[in-house]
C-alpha atoms as a PDB file:
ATOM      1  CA  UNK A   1      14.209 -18.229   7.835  1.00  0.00           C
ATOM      2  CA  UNK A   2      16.492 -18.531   4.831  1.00  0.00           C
ATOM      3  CA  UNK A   3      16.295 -15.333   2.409  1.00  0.00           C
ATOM      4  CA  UNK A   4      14.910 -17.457  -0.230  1.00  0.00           C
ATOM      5  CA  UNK A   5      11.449 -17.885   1.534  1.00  0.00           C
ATOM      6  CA  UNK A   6      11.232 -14.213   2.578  1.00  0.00           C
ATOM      7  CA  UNK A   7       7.902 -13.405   0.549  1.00  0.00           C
ATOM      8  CA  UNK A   8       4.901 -11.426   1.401  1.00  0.00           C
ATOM      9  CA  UNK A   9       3.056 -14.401   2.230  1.00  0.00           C
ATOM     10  CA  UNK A  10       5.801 -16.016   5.151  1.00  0.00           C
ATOM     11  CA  UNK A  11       5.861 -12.278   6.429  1.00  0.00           C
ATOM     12  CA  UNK A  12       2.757 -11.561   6.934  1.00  0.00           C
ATOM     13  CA  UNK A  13       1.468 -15.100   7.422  1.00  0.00           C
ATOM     14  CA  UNK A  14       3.725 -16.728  10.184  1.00  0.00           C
ATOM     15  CA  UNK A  15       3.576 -19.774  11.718  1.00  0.00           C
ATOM     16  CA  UNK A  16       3.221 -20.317  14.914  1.00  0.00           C
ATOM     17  CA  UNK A  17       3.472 -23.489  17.424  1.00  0.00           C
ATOM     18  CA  UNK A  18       0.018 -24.870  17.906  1.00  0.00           C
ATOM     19  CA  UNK A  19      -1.762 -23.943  21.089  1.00  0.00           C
ATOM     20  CA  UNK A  20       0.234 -20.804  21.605  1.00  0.00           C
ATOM     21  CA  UNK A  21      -0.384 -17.314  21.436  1.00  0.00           C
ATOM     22  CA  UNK A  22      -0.249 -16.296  17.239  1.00  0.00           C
ATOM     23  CA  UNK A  23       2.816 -14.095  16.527  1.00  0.00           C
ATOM     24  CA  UNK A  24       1.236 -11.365  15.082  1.00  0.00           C
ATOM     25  CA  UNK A  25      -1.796 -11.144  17.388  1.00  0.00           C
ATOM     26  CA  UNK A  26      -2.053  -7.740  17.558  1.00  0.00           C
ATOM     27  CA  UNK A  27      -5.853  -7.232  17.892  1.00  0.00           C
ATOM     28  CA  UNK A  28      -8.443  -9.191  19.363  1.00  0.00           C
ATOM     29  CA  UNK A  29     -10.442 -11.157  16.738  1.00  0.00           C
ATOM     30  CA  UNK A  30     -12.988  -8.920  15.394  1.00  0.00           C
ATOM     31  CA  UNK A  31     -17.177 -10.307  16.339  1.00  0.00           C
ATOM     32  CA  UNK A  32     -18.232  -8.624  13.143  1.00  0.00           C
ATOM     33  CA  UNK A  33     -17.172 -12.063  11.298  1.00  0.00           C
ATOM     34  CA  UNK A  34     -14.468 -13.655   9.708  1.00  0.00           C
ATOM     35  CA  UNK A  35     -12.093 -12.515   7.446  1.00  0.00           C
ATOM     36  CA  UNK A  36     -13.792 -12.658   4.511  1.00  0.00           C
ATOM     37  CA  UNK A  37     -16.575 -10.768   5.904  1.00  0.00           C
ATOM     38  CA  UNK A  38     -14.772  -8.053   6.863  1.00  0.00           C
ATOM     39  CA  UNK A  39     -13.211  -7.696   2.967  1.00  0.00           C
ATOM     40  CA  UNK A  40     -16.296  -7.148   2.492  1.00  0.00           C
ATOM     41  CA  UNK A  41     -16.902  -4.484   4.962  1.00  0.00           C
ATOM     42  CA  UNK A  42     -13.822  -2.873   3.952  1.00  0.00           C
ATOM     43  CA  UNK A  43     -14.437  -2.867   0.142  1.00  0.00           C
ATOM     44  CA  UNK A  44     -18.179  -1.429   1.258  1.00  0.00           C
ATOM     45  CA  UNK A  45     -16.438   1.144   3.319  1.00  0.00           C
ATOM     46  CA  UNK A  46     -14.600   1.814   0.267  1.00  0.00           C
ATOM     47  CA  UNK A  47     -17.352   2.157  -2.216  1.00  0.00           C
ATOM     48  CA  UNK A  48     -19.219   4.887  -0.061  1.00  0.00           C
ATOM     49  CA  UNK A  49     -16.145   6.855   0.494  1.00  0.00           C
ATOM     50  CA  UNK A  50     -15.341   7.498  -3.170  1.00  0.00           C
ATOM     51  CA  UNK A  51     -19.446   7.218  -3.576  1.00  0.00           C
ATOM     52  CA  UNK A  52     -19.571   4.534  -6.220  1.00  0.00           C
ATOM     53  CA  UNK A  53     -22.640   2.420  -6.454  1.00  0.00           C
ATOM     54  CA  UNK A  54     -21.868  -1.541  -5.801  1.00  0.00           C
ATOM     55  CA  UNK A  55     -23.764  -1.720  -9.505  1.00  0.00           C
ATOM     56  CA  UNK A  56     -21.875   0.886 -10.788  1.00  0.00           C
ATOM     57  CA  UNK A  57     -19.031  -1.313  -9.720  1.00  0.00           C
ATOM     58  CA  UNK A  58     -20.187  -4.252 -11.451  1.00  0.00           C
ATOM     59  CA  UNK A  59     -20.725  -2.906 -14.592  1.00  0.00           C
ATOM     60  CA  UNK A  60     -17.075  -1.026 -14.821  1.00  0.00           C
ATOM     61  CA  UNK A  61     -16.198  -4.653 -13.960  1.00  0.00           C
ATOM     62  CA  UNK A  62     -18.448  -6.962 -15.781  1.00  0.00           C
ATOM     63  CA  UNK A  63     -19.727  -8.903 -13.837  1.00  0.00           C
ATOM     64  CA  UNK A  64     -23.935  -9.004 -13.312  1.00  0.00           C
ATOM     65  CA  UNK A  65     -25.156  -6.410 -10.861  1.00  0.00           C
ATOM     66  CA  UNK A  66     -27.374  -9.494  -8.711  1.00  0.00           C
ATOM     67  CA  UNK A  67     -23.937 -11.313  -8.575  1.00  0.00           C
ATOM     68  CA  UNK A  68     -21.893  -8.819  -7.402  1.00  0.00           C
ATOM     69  CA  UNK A  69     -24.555  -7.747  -4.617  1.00  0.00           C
ATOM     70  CA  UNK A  70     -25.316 -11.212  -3.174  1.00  0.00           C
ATOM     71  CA  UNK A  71     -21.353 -11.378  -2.837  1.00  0.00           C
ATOM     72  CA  UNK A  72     -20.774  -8.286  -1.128  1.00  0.00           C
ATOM     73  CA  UNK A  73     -24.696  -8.121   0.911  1.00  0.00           C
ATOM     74  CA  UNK A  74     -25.190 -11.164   1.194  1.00  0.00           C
ATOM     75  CA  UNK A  75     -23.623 -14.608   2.385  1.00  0.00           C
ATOM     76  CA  UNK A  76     -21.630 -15.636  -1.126  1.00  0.00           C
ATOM     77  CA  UNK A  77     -18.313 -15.761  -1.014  1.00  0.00           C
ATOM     78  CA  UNK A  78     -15.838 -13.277  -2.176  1.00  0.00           C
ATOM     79  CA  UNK A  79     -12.718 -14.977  -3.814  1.00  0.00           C
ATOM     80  CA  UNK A  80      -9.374 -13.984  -3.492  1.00  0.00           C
ATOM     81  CA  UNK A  81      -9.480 -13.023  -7.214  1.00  0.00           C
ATOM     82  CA  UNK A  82     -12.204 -11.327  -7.208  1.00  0.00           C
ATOM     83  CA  UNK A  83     -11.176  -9.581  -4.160  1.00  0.00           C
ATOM     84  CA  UNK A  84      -8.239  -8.224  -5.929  1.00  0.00           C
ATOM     85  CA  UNK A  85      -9.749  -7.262  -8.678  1.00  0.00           C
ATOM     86  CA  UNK A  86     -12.265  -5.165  -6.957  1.00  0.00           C
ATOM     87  CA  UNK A  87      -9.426  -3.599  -5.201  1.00  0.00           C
ATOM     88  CA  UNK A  88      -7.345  -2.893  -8.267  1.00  0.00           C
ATOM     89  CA  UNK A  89     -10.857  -1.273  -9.798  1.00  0.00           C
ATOM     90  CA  UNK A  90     -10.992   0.685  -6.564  1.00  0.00           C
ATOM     91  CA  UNK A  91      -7.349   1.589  -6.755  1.00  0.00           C
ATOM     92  CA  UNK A  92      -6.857   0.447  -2.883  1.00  0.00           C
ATOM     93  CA  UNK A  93      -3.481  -0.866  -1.485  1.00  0.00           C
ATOM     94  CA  UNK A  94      -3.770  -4.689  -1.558  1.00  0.00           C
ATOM     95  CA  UNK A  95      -0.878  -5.020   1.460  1.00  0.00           C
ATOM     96  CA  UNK A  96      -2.759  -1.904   3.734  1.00  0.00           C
ATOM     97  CA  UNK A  97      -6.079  -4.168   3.427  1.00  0.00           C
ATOM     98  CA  UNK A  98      -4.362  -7.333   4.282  1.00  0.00           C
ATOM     99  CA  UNK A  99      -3.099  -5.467   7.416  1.00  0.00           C
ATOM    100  CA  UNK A 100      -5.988  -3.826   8.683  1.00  0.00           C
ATOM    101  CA  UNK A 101      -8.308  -6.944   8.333  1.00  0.00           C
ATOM    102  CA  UNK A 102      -5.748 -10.214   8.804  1.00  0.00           C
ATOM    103  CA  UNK A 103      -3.309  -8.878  11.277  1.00  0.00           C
ATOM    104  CA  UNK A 104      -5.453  -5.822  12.881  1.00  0.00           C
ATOM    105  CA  UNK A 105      -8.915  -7.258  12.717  1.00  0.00           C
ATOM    106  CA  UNK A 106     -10.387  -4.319  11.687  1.00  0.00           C
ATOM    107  CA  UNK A 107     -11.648  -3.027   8.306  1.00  0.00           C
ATOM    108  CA  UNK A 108     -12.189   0.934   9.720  1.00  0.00           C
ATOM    109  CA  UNK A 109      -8.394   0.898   9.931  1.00  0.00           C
ATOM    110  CA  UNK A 110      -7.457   1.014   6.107  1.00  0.00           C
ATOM    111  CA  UNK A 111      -8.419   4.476   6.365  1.00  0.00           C
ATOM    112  CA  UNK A 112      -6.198   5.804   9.456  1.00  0.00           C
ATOM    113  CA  UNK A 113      -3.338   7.315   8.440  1.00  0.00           C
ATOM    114  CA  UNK A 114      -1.284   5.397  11.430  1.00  0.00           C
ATOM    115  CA  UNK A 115      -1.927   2.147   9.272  1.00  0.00           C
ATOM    116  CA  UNK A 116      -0.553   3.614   6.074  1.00  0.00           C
ATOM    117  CA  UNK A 117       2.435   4.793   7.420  1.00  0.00           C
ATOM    118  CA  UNK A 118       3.281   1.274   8.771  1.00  0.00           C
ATOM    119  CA  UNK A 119       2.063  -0.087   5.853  1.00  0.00           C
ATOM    120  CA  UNK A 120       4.424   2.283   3.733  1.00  0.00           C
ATOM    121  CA  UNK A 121       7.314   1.536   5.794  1.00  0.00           C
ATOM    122  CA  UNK A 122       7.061  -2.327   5.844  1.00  0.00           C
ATOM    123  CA  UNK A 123       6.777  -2.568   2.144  1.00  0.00           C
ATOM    124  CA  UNK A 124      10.191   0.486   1.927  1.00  0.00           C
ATOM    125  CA  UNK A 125      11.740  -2.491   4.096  1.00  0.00           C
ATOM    126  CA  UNK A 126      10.560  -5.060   2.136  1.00  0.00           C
ATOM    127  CA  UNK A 127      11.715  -3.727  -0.832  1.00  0.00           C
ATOM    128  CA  UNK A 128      14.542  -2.695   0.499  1.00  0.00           C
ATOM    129  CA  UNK A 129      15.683  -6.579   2.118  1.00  0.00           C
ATOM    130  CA  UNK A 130      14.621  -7.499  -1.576  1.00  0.00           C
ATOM    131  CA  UNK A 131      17.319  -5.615  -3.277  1.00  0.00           C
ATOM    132  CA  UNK A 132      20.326  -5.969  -0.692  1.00  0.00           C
ATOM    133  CA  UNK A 133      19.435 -10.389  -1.680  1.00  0.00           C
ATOM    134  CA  UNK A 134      19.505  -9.408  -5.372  1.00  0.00           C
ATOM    135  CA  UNK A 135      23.099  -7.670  -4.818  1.00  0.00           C
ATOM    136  CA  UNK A 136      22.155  -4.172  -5.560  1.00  0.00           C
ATOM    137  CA  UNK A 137      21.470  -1.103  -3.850  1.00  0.00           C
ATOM    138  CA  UNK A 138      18.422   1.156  -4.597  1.00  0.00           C
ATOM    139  CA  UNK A 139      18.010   4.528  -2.513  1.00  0.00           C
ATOM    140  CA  UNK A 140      14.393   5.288  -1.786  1.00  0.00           C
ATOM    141  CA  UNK A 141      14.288   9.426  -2.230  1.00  0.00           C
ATOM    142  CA  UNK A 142      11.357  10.911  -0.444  1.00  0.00           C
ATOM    143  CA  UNK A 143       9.739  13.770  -3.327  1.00  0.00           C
ATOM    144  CA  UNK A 144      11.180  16.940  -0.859  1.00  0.00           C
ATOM    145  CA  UNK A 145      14.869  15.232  -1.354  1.00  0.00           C
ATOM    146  CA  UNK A 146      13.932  15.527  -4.432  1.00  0.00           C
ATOM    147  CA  UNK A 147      12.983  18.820  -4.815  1.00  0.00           C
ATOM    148  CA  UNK A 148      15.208  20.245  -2.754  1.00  0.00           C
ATOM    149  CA  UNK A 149      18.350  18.796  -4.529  1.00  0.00           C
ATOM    150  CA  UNK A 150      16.604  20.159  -7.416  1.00  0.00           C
ATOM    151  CA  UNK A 151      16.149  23.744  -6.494  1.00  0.00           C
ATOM    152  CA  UNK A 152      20.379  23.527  -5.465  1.00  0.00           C
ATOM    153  CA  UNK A 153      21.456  22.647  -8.339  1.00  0.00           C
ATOM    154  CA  UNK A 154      18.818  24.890  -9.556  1.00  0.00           C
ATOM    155  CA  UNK A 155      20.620  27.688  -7.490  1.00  0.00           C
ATOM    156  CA  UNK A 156      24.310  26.688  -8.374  1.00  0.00           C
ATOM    157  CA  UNK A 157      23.641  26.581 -11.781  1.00  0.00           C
ATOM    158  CA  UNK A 158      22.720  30.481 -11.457  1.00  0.00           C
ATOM    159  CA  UNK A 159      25.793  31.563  -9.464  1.00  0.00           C
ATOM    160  CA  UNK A 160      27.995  29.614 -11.428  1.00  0.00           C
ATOM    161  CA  UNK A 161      26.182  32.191 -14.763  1.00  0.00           C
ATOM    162  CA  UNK A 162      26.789  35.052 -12.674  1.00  0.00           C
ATOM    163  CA  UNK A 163      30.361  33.911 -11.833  1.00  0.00           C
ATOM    164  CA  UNK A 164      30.809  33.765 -15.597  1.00  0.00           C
ATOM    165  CA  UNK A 165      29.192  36.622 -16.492  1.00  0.00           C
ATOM    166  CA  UNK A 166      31.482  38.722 -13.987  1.00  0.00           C
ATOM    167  CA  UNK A 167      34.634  36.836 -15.016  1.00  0.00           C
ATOM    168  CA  UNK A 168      33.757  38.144 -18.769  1.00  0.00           C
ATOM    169  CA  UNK A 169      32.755  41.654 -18.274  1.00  0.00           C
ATOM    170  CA  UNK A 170      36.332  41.493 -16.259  1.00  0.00           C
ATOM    171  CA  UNK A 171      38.394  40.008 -18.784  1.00  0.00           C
ATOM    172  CA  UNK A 172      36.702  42.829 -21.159  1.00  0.00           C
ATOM    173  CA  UNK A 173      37.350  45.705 -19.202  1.00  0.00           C
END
Protein backbone atom coordinates (compact mmCIF):
# COMPACT_ATOMS: atom_id res chain seq x y z
CA UNK A 1 0.00 0.00 0.00
CA UNK A 2 1.66 3.22 -1.09
CA UNK A 3 2.43 5.68 1.99
CA UNK A 4 0.07 8.11 0.60
CA UNK A 5 -3.08 5.98 1.48
CA UNK A 6 -1.78 5.00 4.94
CA UNK A 7 -4.75 6.69 6.99
CA UNK A 8 -6.67 5.57 9.94
CA UNK A 9 -9.41 4.48 7.87
CA UNK A 10 -7.18 1.83 5.28
CA UNK A 11 -5.57 0.65 8.70
CA UNK A 12 -8.10 -0.16 10.52
CA UNK A 13 -10.57 -0.87 7.73
CA UNK A 14 -8.82 -3.41 5.32
CA UNK A 15 -9.94 -5.02 2.53
CA UNK A 16 -10.13 -8.25 2.10
CA UNK A 17 -10.83 -10.79 -0.98
CA UNK A 18 -14.48 -11.67 -0.96
CA UNK A 19 -15.43 -15.00 0.52
CA UNK A 20 -12.35 -15.23 2.65
CA UNK A 21 -11.61 -15.05 6.12
CA UNK A 22 -11.55 -10.84 7.09
CA UNK A 23 -7.98 -9.75 7.98
CA UNK A 24 -8.55 -8.42 11.13
CA UNK A 25 -11.01 -11.03 12.44
CA UNK A 26 -9.94 -11.15 15.68
CA UNK A 27 -13.20 -11.87 17.59
CA UNK A 28 -16.17 -13.65 16.73
CA UNK A 29 -19.03 -11.30 15.72
CA UNK A 30 -20.67 -10.19 18.77
CA UNK A 31 -24.94 -11.60 19.06
CA UNK A 32 -25.62 -8.50 21.08
CA UNK A 33 -26.14 -6.63 17.53
CA UNK A 34 -24.43 -4.80 15.06
CA UNK A 35 -22.06 -2.27 15.26
CA UNK A 36 -23.99 0.46 15.82
CA UNK A 37 -25.68 -1.18 18.60
CA UNK A 38 -22.90 -1.87 20.41
CA UNK A 39 -21.74 2.17 20.23
CA UNK A 40 -24.42 2.33 21.91
CA UNK A 41 -23.71 -0.13 24.56
CA UNK A 42 -20.37 1.24 24.90
CA UNK A 43 -21.34 4.96 25.21
CA UNK A 44 -24.12 3.49 27.94
CA UNK A 45 -21.32 1.69 29.62
CA UNK A 46 -19.71 4.93 29.60
CA UNK A 47 -22.37 7.12 31.01
CA UNK A 48 -22.83 4.84 34.20
CA UNK A 49 -19.20 4.66 34.85
CA UNK A 50 -18.61 8.40 35.21
CA UNK A 51 -22.53 8.36 36.51
CA UNK A 52 -23.94 10.92 34.12
CA UNK A 53 -27.59 10.77 33.33
CA UNK A 54 -28.31 10.11 29.36
CA UNK A 55 -30.52 13.59 29.99
CA UNK A 56 -27.93 15.13 31.71
CA UNK A 57 -26.04 14.32 28.57
CA UNK A 58 -28.40 15.84 26.32
CA UNK A 59 -28.72 18.94 27.83
CA UNK A 60 -24.68 19.60 28.19
CA UNK A 61 -25.15 18.75 24.49
CA UNK A 62 -28.29 20.27 23.24
CA UNK A 63 -29.99 18.16 21.89
CA UNK A 64 -33.84 17.19 23.38
CA UNK A 65 -33.72 14.68 26.20
CA UNK A 66 -36.70 12.24 24.14
CA UNK A 67 -34.21 12.42 21.16
CA UNK A 68 -31.26 11.53 22.67
CA UNK A 69 -33.00 8.51 24.62
CA UNK A 70 -34.86 6.91 21.67
CA UNK A 71 -31.24 6.99 20.01
CA UNK A 72 -29.36 5.43 22.62
CA UNK A 73 -32.68 2.99 24.22
CA UNK A 74 -34.26 2.58 21.59
CA UNK A 75 -33.99 1.48 17.78
CA UNK A 76 -32.93 5.16 16.14
CA UNK A 77 -29.91 5.40 14.77
CA UNK A 78 -26.82 6.88 16.15
CA UNK A 79 -24.77 8.80 13.43
CA UNK A 80 -21.29 8.85 13.07
CA UNK A 81 -21.42 12.57 14.07
CA UNK A 82 -23.28 12.31 16.67
CA UNK A 83 -21.35 9.43 17.84
CA UNK A 84 -18.32 11.53 18.02
CA UNK A 85 -19.64 14.13 19.53
CA UNK A 86 -20.98 12.20 22.39
CA UNK A 87 -17.59 10.79 22.73
CA UNK A 88 -15.73 14.08 22.66
CA UNK A 89 -18.51 15.26 25.51
CA UNK A 90 -17.55 12.08 27.32
CA UNK A 91 -13.88 12.68 26.78
CA UNK A 92 -13.45 8.85 25.46
CA UNK A 93 -10.69 7.79 22.94
CA UNK A 94 -12.41 7.74 19.52
CA UNK A 95 -9.55 5.04 18.06
CA UNK A 96 -9.86 2.66 21.61
CA UNK A 97 -13.80 2.56 20.78
CA UNK A 98 -13.33 1.81 17.18
CA UNK A 99 -11.13 -1.12 18.37
CA UNK A 100 -13.02 -2.65 20.96
CA UNK A 101 -16.38 -2.62 18.96
CA UNK A 102 -15.21 -2.90 14.96
CA UNK A 103 -12.20 -5.06 15.22
CA UNK A 104 -12.84 -6.81 18.83
CA UNK A 105 -16.58 -7.05 18.82
CA UNK A 106 -16.93 -6.12 22.12
CA UNK A 107 -17.97 -2.86 23.85
CA UNK A 108 -16.81 -4.23 27.70
CA UNK A 109 -13.31 -4.04 26.22
CA UNK A 110 -12.82 -0.13 26.05
CA UNK A 111 -12.36 -0.41 29.61
CA UNK A 112 -9.49 -3.22 29.94
CA UNK A 113 -6.40 -1.87 30.27
CA UNK A 114 -4.91 -4.67 27.66
CA UNK A 115 -6.97 -2.67 24.94
CA UNK A 116 -5.49 0.69 25.84
CA UNK A 117 -2.15 -0.30 25.77
CA UNK A 118 -2.56 -1.63 22.17
CA UNK A 119 -4.51 1.10 21.43
CA UNK A 120 -1.67 3.52 22.76
CA UNK A 121 0.93 1.76 20.94
CA UNK A 122 -0.76 1.59 17.46
CA UNK A 123 -1.51 5.23 17.41
CA UNK A 124 2.76 5.88 18.95
CA UNK A 125 3.29 3.82 15.57
CA UNK A 126 1.02 5.59 13.67
CA UNK A 127 2.27 8.69 14.52
CA UNK A 128 5.40 7.69 14.38
CA UNK A 129 5.15 6.11 10.33
CA UNK A 130 3.43 9.65 9.95
CA UNK A 131 6.44 11.67 10.70
CA UNK A 132 9.35 9.41 9.19
CA UNK A 133 6.75 10.20 5.45
CA UNK A 134 6.79 13.90 6.40
CA UNK A 135 10.82 13.77 6.64
CA UNK A 136 11.19 14.49 10.25
CA UNK A 137 11.91 12.79 13.31
CA UNK A 138 9.88 13.26 16.57
CA UNK A 139 11.00 11.22 19.81
CA UNK A 140 8.04 10.13 21.87
CA UNK A 141 9.46 10.66 25.75
CA UNK A 142 7.52 8.61 28.20
CA UNK A 143 6.81 11.37 31.51
CA UNK A 144 9.60 9.14 33.85
CA UNK A 145 12.29 9.99 30.88
CA UNK A 146 11.21 12.95 31.57
CA UNK A 147 11.54 13.31 34.98
CA UNK A 148 14.35 11.53 35.42
CA UNK A 149 16.50 13.60 32.92
CA UNK A 150 15.10 16.31 34.90
CA UNK A 151 16.14 15.43 38.37
CA UNK A 152 20.06 14.85 36.55
CA UNK A 153 20.40 17.80 35.38
CA UNK A 154 18.70 18.79 38.48
CA UNK A 155 21.63 16.99 40.34
CA UNK A 156 24.55 18.24 38.04
CA UNK A 157 23.53 21.55 38.26
CA UNK A 158 24.20 21.22 42.21
CA UNK A 159 27.65 19.59 42.01
CA UNK A 160 28.72 21.73 39.41
CA UNK A 161 27.67 24.92 42.54
CA UNK A 162 29.54 22.97 44.92
CA UNK A 163 32.48 22.49 42.49
CA UNK A 164 32.43 26.27 42.26
CA UNK A 165 31.93 27.06 45.53
CA UNK A 166 35.10 24.86 46.56
CA UNK A 167 37.18 26.17 43.64
CA UNK A 168 36.46 29.84 45.25
CA UNK A 169 36.92 29.32 48.87
CA UNK A 170 40.37 27.70 47.33
CA UNK A 171 41.43 30.39 45.22
CA UNK A 172 40.69 32.64 48.52
CA UNK A 173 42.58 30.83 50.90
Amino acid sequence: MPHRNLTPETVFKPSSPPGSEPVFAFASPNPGGCEQDQYKQLINAELARQGILPAHLADRMHLSRPKLHKILKQTNPLTDDLRDRIFDELGMDHVRAKISVALLHDPRAYAEQSVFLATESLKSFYLEVLTCRRGSIEVDLRPAVIHEAARRAYDLLLSHQERVMQNSQTLQA
